[in-house]
C-alpha atoms as a PDB file:
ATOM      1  CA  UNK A   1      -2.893  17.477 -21.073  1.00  0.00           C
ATOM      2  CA  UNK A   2      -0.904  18.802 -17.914  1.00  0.00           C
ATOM      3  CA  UNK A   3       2.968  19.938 -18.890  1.00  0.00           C
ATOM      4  CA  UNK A   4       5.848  19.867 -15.760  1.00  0.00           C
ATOM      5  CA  UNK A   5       7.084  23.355 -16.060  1.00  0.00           C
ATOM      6  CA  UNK A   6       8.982  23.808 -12.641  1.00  0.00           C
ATOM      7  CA  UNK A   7       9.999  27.100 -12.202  1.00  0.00           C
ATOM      8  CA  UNK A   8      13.230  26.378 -10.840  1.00  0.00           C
ATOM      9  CA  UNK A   9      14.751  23.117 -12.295  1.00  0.00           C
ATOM     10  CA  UNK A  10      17.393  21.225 -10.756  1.00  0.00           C
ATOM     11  CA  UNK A  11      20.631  19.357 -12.432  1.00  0.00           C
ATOM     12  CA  UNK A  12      18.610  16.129 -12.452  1.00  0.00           C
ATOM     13  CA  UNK A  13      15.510  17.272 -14.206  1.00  0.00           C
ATOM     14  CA  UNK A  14      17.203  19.663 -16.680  1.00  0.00           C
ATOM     15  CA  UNK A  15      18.679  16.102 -17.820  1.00  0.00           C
ATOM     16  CA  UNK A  16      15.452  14.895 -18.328  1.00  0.00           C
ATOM     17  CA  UNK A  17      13.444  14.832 -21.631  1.00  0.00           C
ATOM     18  CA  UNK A  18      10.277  16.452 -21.772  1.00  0.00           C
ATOM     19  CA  UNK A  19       7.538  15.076 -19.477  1.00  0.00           C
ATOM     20  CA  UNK A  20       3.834  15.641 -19.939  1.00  0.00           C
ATOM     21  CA  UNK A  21       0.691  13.644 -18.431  1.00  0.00           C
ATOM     22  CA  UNK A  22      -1.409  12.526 -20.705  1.00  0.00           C
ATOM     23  CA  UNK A  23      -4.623  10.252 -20.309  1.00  0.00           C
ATOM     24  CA  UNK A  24      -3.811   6.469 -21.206  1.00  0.00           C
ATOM     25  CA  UNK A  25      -5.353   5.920 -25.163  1.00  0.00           C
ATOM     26  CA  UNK A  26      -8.551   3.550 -25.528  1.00  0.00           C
ATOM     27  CA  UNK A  27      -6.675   1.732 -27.912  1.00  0.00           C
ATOM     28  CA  UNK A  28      -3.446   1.196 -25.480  1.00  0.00           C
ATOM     29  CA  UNK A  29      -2.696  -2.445 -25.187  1.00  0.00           C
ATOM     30  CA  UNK A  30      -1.798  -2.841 -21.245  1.00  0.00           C
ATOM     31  CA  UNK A  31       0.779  -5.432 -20.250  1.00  0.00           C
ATOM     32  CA  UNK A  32      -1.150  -8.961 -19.506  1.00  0.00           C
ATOM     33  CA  UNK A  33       1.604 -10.253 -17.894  1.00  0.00           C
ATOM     34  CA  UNK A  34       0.351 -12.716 -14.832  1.00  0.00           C
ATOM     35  CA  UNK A  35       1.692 -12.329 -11.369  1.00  0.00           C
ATOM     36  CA  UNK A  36       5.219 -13.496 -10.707  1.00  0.00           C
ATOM     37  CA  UNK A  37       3.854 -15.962  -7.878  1.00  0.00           C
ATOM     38  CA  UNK A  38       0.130 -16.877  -5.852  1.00  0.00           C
ATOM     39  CA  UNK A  39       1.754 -14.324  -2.594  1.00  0.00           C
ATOM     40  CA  UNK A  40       1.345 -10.804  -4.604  1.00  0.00           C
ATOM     41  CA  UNK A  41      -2.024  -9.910  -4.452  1.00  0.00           C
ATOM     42  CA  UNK A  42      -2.680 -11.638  -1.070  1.00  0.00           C
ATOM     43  CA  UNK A  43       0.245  -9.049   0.314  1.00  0.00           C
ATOM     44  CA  UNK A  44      -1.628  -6.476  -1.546  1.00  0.00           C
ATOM     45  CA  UNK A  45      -5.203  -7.713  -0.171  1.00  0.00           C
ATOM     46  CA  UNK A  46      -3.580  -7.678   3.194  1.00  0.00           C
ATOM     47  CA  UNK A  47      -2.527  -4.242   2.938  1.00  0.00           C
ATOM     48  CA  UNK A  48      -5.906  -2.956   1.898  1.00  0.00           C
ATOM     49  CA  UNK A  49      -8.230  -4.447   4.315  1.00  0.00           C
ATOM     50  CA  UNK A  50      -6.775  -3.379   7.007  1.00  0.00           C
ATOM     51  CA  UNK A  51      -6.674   0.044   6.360  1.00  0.00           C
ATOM     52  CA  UNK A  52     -10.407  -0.254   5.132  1.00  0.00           C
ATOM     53  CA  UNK A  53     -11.342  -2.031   8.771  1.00  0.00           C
ATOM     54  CA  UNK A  54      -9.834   0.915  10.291  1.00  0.00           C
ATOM     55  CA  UNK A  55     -11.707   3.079   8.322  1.00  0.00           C
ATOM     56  CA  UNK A  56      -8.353   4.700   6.776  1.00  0.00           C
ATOM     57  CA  UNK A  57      -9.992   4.867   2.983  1.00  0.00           C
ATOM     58  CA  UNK A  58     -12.400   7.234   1.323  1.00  0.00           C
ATOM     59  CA  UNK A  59     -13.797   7.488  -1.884  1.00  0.00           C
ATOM     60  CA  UNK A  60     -11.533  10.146  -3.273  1.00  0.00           C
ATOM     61  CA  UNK A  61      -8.381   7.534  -2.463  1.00  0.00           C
ATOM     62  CA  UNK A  62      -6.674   5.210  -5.159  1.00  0.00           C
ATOM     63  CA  UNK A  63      -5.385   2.491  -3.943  1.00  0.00           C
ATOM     64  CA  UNK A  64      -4.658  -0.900  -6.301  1.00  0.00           C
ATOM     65  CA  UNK A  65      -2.630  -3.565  -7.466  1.00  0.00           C
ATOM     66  CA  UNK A  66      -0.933  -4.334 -10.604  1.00  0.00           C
ATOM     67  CA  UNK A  67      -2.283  -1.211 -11.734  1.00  0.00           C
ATOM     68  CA  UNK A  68      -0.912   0.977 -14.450  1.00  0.00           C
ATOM     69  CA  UNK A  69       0.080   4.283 -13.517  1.00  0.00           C
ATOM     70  CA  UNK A  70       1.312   6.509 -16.765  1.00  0.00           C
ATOM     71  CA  UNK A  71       3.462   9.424 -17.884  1.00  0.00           C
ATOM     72  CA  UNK A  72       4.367  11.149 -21.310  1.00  0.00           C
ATOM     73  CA  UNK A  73       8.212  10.807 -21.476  1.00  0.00           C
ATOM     74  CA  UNK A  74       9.604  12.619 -25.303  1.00  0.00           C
ATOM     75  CA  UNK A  75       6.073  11.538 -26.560  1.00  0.00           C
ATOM     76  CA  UNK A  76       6.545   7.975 -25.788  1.00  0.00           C
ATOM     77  CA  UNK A  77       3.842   6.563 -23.378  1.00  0.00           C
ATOM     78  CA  UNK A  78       5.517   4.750 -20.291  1.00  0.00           C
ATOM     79  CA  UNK A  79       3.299   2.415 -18.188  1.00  0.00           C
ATOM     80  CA  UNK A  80       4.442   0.929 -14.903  1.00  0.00           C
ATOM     81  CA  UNK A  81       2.399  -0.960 -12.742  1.00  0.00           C
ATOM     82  CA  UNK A  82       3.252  -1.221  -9.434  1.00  0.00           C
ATOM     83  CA  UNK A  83       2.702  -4.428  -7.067  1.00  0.00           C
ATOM     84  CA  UNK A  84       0.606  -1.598  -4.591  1.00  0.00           C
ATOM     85  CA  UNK A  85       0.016   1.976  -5.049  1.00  0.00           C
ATOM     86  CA  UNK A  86      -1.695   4.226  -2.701  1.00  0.00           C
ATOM     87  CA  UNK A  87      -2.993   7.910  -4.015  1.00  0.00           C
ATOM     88  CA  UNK A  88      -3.992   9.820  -1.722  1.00  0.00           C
ATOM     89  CA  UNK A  89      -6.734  11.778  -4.265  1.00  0.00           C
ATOM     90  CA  UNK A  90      -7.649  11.113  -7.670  1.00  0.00           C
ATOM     91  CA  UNK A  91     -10.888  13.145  -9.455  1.00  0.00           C
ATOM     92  CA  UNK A  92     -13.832  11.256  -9.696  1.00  0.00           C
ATOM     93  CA  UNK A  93     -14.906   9.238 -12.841  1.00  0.00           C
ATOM     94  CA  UNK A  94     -17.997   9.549 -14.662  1.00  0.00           C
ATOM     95  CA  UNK A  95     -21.182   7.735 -13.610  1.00  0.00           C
ATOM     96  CA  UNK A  96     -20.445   4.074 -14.641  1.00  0.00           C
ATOM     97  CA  UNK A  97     -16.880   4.973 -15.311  1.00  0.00           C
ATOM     98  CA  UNK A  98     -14.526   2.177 -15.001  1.00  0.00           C
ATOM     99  CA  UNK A  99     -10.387   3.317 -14.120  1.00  0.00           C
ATOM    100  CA  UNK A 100      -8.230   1.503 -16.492  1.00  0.00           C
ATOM    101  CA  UNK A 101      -4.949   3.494 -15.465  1.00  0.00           C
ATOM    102  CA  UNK A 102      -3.973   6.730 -14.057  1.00  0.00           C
ATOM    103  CA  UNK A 103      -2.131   9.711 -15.083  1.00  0.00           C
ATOM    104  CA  UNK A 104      -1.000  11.609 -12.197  1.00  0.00           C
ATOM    105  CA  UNK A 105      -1.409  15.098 -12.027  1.00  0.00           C
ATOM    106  CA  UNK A 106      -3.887  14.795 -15.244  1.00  0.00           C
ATOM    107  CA  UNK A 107      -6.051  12.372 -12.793  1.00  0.00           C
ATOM    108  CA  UNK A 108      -5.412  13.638  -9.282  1.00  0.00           C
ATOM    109  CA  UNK A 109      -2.702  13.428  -6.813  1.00  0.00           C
ATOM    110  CA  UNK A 110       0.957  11.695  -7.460  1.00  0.00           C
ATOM    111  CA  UNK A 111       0.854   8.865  -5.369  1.00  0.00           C
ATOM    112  CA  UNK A 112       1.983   9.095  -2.323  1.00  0.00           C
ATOM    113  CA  UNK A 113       3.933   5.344  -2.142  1.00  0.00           C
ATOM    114  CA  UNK A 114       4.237   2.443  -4.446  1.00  0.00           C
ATOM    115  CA  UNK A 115       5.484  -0.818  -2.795  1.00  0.00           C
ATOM    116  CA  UNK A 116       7.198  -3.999  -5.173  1.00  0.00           C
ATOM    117  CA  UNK A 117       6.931  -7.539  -3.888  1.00  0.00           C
ATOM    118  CA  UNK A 118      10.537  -8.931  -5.119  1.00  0.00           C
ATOM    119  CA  UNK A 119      10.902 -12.755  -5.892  1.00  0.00           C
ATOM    120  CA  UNK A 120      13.966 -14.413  -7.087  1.00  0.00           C
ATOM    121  CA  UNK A 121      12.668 -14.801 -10.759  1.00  0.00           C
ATOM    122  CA  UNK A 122      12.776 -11.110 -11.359  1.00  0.00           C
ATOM    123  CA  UNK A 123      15.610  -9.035 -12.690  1.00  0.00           C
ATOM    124  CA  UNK A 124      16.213  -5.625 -13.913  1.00  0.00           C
ATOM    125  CA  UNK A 125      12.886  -4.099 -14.208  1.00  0.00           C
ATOM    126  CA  UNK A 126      13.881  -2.536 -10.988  1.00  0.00           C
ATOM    127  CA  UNK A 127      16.442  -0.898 -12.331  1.00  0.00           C
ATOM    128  CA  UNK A 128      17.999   2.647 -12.647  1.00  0.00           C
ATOM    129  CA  UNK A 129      17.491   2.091 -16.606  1.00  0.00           C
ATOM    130  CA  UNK A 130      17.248   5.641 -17.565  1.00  0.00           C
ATOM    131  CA  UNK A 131      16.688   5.057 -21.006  1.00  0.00           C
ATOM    132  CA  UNK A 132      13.077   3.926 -22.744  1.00  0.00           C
ATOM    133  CA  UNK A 133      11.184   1.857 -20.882  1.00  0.00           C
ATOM    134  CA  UNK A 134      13.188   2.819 -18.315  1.00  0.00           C
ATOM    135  CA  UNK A 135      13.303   1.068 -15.010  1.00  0.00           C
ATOM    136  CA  UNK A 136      10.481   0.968 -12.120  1.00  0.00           C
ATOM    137  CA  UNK A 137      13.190   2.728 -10.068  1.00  0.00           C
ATOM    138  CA  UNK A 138      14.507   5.254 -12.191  1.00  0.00           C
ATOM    139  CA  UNK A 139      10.206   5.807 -13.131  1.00  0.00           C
ATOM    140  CA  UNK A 140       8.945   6.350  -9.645  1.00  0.00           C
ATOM    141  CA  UNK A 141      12.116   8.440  -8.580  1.00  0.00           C
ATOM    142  CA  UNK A 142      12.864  10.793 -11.564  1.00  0.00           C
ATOM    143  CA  UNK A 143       9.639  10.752 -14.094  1.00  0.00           C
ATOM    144  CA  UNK A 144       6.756  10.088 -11.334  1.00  0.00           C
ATOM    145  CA  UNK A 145       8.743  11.471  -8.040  1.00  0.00           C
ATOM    146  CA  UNK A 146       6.814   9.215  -6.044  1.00  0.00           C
ATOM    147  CA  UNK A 147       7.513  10.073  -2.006  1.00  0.00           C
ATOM    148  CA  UNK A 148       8.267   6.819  -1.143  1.00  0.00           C
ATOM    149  CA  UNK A 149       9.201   3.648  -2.436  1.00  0.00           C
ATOM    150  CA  UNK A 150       9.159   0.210  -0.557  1.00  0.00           C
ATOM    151  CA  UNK A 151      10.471  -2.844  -2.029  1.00  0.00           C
ATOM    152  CA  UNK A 152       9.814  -6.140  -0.075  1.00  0.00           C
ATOM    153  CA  UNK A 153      11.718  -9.044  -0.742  1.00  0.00           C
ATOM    154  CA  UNK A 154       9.251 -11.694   0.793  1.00  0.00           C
ATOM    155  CA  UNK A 155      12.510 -14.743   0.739  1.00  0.00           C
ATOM    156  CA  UNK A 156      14.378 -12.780   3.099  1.00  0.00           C
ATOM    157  CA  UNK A 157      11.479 -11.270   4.922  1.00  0.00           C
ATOM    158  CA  UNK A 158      13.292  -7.570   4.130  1.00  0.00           C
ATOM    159  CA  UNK A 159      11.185  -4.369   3.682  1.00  0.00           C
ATOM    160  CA  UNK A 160      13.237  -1.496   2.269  1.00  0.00           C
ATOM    161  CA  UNK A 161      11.697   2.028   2.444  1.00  0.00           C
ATOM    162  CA  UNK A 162      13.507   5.062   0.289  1.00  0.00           C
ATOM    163  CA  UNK A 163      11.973   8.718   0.503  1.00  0.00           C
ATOM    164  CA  UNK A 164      12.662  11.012  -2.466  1.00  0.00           C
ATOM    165  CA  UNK A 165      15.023  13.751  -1.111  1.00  0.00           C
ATOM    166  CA  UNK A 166      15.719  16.625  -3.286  1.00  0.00           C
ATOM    167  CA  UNK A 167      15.283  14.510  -6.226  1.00  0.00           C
ATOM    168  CA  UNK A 168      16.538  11.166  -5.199  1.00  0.00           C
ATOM    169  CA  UNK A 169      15.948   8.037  -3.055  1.00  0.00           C
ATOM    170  CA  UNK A 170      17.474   7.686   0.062  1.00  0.00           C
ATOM    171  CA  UNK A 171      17.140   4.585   2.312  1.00  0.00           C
ATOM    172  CA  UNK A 172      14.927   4.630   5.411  1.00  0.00           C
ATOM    173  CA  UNK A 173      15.801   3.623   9.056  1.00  0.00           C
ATOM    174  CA  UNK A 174      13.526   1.470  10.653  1.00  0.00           C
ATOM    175  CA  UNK A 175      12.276   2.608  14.418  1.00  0.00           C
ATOM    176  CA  UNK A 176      13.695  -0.408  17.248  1.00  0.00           C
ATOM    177  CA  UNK A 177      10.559  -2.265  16.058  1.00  0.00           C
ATOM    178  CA  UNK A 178      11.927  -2.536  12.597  1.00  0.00           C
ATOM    179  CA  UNK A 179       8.550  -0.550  11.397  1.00  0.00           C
ATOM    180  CA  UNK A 180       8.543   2.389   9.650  1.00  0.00           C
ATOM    181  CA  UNK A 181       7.293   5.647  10.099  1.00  0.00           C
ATOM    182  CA  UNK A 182       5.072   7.048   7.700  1.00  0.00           C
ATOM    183  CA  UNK A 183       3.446  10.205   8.633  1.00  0.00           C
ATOM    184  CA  UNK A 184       1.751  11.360   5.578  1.00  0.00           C
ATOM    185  CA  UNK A 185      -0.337   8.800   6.950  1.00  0.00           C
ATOM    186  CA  UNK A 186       0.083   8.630  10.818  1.00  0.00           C
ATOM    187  CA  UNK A 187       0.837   4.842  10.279  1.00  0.00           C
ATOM    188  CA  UNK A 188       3.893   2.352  10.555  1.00  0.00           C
ATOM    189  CA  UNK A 189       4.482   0.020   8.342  1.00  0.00           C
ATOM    190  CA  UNK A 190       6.724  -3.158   8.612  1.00  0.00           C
ATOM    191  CA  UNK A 191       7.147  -7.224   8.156  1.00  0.00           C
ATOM    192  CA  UNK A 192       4.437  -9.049  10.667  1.00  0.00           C
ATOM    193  CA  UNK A 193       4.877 -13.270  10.395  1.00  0.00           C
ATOM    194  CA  UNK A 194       1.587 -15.188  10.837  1.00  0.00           C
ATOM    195  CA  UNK A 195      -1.085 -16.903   9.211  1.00  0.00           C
ATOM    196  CA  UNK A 196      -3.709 -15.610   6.558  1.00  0.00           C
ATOM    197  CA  UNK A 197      -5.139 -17.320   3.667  1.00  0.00           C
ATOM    198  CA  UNK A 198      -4.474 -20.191   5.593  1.00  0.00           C
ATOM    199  CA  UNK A 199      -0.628 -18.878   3.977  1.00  0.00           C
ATOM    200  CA  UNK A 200       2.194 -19.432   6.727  1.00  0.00           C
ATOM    201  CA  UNK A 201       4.567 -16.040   5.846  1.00  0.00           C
ATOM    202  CA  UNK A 202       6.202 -12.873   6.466  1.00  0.00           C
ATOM    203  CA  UNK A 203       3.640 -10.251   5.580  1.00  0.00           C
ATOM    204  CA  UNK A 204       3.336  -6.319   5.454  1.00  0.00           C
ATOM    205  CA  UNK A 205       1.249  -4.799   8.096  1.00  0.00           C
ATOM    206  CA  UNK A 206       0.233  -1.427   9.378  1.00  0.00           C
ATOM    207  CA  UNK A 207       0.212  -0.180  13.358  1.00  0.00           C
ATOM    208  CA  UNK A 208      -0.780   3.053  14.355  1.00  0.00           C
ATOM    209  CA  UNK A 209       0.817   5.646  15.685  1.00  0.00           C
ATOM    210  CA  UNK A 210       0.335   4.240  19.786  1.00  0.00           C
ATOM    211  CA  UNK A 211       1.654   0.711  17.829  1.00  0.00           C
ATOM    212  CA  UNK A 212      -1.347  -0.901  17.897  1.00  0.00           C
ATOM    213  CA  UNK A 213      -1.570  -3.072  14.875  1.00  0.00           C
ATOM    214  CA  UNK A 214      -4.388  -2.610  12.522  1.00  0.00           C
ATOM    215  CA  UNK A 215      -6.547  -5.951  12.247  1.00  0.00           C
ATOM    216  CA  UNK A 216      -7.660  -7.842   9.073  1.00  0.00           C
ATOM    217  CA  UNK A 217     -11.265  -8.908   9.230  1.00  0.00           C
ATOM    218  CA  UNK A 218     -11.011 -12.822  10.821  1.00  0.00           C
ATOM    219  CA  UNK A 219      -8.617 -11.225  13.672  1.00  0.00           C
ATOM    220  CA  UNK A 220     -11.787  -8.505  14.430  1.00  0.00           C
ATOM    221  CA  UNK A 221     -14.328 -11.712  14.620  1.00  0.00           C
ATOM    222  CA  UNK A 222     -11.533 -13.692  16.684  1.00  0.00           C
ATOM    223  CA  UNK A 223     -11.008 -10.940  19.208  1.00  0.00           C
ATOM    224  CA  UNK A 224     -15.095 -10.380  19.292  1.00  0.00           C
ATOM    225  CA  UNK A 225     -15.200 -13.818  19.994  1.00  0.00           C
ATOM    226  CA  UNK A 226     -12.508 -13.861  22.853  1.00  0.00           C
ATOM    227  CA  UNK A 227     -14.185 -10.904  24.232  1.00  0.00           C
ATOM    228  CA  UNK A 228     -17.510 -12.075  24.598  1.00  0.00           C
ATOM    229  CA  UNK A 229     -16.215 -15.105  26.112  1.00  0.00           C
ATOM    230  CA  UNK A 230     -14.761 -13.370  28.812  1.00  0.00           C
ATOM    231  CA  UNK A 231     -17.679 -11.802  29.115  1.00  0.00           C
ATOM    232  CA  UNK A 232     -19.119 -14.430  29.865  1.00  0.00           C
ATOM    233  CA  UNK A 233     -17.196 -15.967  32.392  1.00  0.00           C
ATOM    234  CA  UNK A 234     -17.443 -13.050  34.335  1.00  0.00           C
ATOM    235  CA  UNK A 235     -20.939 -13.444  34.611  1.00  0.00           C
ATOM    236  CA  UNK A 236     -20.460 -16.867  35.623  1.00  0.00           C
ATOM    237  CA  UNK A 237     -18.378 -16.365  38.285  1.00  0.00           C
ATOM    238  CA  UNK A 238     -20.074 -13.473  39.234  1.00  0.00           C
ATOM    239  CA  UNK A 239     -23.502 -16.083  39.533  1.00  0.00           C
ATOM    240  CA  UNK A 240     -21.820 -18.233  41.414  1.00  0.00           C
ATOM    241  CA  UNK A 241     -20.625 -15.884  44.162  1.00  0.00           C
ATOM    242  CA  UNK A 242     -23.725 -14.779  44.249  1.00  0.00           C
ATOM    243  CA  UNK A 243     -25.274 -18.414  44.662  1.00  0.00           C
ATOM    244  CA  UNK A 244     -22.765 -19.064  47.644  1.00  0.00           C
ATOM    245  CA  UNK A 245     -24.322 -16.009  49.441  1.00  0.00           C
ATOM    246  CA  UNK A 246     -27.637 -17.432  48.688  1.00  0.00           C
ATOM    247  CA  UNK A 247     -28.924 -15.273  46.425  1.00  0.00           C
ATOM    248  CA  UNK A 248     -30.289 -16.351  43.127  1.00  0.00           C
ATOM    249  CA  UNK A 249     -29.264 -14.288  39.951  1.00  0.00           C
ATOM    250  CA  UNK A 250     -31.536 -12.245  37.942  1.00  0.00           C
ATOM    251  CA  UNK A 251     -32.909 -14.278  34.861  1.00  0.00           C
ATOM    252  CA  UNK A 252     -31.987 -17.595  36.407  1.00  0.00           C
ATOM    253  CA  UNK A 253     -34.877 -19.869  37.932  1.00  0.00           C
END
């Protein structure tokens, strides 16, 4: 078990009870809530795979969906799980070892950014609630401190990014792009609309830092395909200028 003990406390977390990390029990029954609608985990997927294509993830990162990330508040056990987390480092697990939750600083790193996919059914539990359960906000800002908090609302195509500042969110301004800047991890991030999953949306997608947007997997094969196609027209023009000089091309009868 890992205690906070800052040296130095400010106003804000001299108001707050006692917080201590703590690994999740066996015997903990996790929320089994389903997924407020089918878009959630595809924006999720999204997210991942392109970062993975780009080679942006290592072993030592966490990143998930849905997953339960946990703190100690007055001896009660608090358990939000966030739509998409990314932690930077996390220790390993044991041979066979199978992550259920995570306890920051007990488990690794505090993660760096937790985003929620908003939909119109949904109501306070993104709330400042500062009393138990307390609210996601109020959890990722005060009790977690998460960096940075994105909450994408997916009916009004609207990403919102707040960075913790001296102990509380403040709102983001998006570059003349609308994207993002995220340099923890040299990346924007920002509201793309296009096709995947044969879905017609507004999704979340990454560019680096020249703005080059980081591909999913069927955009790789589709720009391999237009590529070699070119390809190969230049050779076929390049044949038949050849031909009109009267030479034959290599390979050709």
């Amino acid at each position: 078990m890992v205690v906070t003990q800052p040296k130095s406390p400010s106003t804000f977390q001299r108001s707050l009870p006692k917080i201590t990390w703590e690994k999740l029990p066996s015997d903990f029954i996790l929320p089994d809530d389903p997924v407020d609608n089918h878009l959630q985990p595809l924006l999720a997927e999204a997210l991942r795979e392109s970062l993975e294509l780009a080679g942006l993830c290592s072993e030592a990162m966490l990143i998930a969906t849905n997953f339960g990330i946990c703190a100690t508040v007055a001896d009660k056990m608090v358990v939000k799980a966030p739509d998409w987390v990314y932690v930077p480092a996390v220790k390993p697990l044991s041979e066979g070892g199978i992550r259920r939750s995570y306890t920051p600083k007990l488990e690794g790193d505090i993660p760096l950014m937790v985003l929620e996919f908003i939909s119109e059914t949904e109501g306070t539990e993104y709330s400042i609630n500062p009393h138990y359960p307390y609210g996601k906000w109020y959890f990722y800002e005060r009790i977690i401190q998460v960096p940075l908090y994105g909450i994408f609302q997916p009916e009004t195509k609207t990403l919102d990014l707040f960075r913790l500042v001296e102990g509380r969110y403040e709102p983001q301004a998006p570059d003349e792009n609308s994207r993002f800047w995220i340099p923890e991890m040299n990346l924007f991030l920002g509201t793309w609309d296009g096709q995947r999953s044969h879905l017609s949306t507004t999704w979340l997608r990454w560019w680096d830092s020249s703005g080059h947007l980081l591909l999913w997997g069927r955009e790789q094969i589709e720009q391999e395909k237009q590529r070699a196609e070119q390809e190969k027209q230049r050779a076929e023009r390049l044949a038949s200028q050849l031909r009109a000089l009267g030479v034959e091309p290599e390979g050709e009868d």
